[in-house]
C-alpha atoms as a PDB file:
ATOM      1  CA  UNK A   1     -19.849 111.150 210.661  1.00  0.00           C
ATOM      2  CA  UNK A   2     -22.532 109.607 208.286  1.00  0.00           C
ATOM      3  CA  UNK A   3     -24.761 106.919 210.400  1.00  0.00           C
ATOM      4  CA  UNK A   4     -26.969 104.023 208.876  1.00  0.00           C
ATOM      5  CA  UNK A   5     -29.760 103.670 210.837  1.00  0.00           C
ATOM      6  CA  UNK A   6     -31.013 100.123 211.426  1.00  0.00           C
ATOM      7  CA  UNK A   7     -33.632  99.978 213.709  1.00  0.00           C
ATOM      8  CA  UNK A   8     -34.721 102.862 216.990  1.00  0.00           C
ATOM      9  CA  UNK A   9     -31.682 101.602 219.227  1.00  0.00           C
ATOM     10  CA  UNK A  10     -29.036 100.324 216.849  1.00  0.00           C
ATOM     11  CA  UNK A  11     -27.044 102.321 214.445  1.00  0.00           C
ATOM     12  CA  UNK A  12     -23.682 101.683 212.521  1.00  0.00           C
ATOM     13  CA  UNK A  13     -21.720 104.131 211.963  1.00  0.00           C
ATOM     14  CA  UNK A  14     -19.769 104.223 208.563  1.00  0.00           C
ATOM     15  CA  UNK A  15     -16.533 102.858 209.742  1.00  0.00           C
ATOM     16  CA  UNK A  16     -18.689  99.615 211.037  1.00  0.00           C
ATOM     17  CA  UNK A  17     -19.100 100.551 214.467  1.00  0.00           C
ATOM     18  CA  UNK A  18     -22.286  99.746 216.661  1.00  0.00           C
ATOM     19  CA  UNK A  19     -23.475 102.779 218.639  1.00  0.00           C
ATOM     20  CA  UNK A  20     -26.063 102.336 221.033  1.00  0.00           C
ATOM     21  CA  UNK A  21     -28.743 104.783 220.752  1.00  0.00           C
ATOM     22  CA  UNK A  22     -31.018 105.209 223.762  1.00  0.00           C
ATOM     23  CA  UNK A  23     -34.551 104.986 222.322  1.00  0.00           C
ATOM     24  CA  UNK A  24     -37.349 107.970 222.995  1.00  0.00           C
ATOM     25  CA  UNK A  25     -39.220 107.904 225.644  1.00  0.00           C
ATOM     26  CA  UNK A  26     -42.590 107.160 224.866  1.00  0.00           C
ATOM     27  CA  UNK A  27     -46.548 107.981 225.800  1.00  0.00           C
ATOM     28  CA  UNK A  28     -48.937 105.843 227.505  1.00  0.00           C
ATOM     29  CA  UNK A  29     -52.313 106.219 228.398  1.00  0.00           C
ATOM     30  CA  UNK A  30     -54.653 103.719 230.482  1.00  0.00           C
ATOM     31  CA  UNK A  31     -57.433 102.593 228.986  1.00  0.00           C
ATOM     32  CA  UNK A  32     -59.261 102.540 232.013  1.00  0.00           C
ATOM     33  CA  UNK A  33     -59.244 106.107 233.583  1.00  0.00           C
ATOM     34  CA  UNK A  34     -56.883 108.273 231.488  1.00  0.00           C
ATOM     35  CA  UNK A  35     -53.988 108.412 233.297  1.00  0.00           C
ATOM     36  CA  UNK A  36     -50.868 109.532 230.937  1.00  0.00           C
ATOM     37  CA  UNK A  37     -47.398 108.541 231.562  1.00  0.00           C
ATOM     38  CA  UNK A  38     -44.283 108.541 229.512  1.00  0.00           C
ATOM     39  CA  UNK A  39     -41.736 105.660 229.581  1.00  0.00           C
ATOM     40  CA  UNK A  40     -38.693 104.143 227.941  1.00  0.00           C
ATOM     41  CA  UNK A  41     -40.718 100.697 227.923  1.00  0.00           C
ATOM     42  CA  UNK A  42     -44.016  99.209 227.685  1.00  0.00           C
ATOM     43  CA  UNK A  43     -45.701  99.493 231.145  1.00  0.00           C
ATOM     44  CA  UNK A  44     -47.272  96.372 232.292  1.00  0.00           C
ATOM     45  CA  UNK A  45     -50.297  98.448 234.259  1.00  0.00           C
ATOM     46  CA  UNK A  46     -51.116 102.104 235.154  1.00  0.00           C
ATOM     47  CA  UNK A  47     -49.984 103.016 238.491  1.00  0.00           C
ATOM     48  CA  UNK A  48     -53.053 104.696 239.269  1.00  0.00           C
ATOM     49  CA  UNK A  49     -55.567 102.334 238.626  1.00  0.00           C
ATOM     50  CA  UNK A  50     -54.000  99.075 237.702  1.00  0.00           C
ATOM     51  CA  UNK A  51     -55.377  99.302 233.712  1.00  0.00           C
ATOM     52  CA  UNK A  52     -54.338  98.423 230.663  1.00  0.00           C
ATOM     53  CA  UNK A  53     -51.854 100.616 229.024  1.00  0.00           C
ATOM     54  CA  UNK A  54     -52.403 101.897 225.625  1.00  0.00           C
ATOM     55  CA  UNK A  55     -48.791 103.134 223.540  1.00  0.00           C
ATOM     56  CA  UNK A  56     -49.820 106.711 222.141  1.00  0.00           C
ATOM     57  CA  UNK A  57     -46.867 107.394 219.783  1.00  0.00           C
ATOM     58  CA  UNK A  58     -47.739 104.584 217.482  1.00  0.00           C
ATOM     59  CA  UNK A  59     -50.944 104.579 215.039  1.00  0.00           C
ATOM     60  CA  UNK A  60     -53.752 102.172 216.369  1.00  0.00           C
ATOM     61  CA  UNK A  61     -55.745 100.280 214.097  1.00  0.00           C
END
C-alpha cells in the first residue's frame, strides 16, 4: 500500500483513508541540571528539578 504522508501523525493512504500514525517519541533535556527524558509530548517541567525543558530532536537556533 503506497501512503502520502501529510504531516508526523496523519497519513492517507491511496484509497483516501486517514490512518493515524502514533508520532516518535521524542528527547528532552532540562535546561537547568541536565536531566534527559523522552516523551510523546512537550513536557511542561523536568521532574527532577522543576526546569525548563529543551526538545533535543529538533535543530535550535
Amino acid at each position: 500500500m503506497e501512503k502520502l504522508i501529510i504531516s508526523e501523525s496523519i497519513v492517507i493512504d491511496m484509497r483516501g483513508e486517514n490512518t493515524y500514525e502514533k508520532s516518535p517519541p521524542y528527547t528532552y533535556e532540562c535546561m537547568e541540571c541536565g536531566h534527559r527524558m523522552t516523551a510523546d509530548h512537550q513536557p511542561m517541567e523536568c521532574t527532577e528539578c522543576e526546569g525548563e525543558m529543551l526538545n533535543l530532536s529538533k535543530p535550535q537556533e
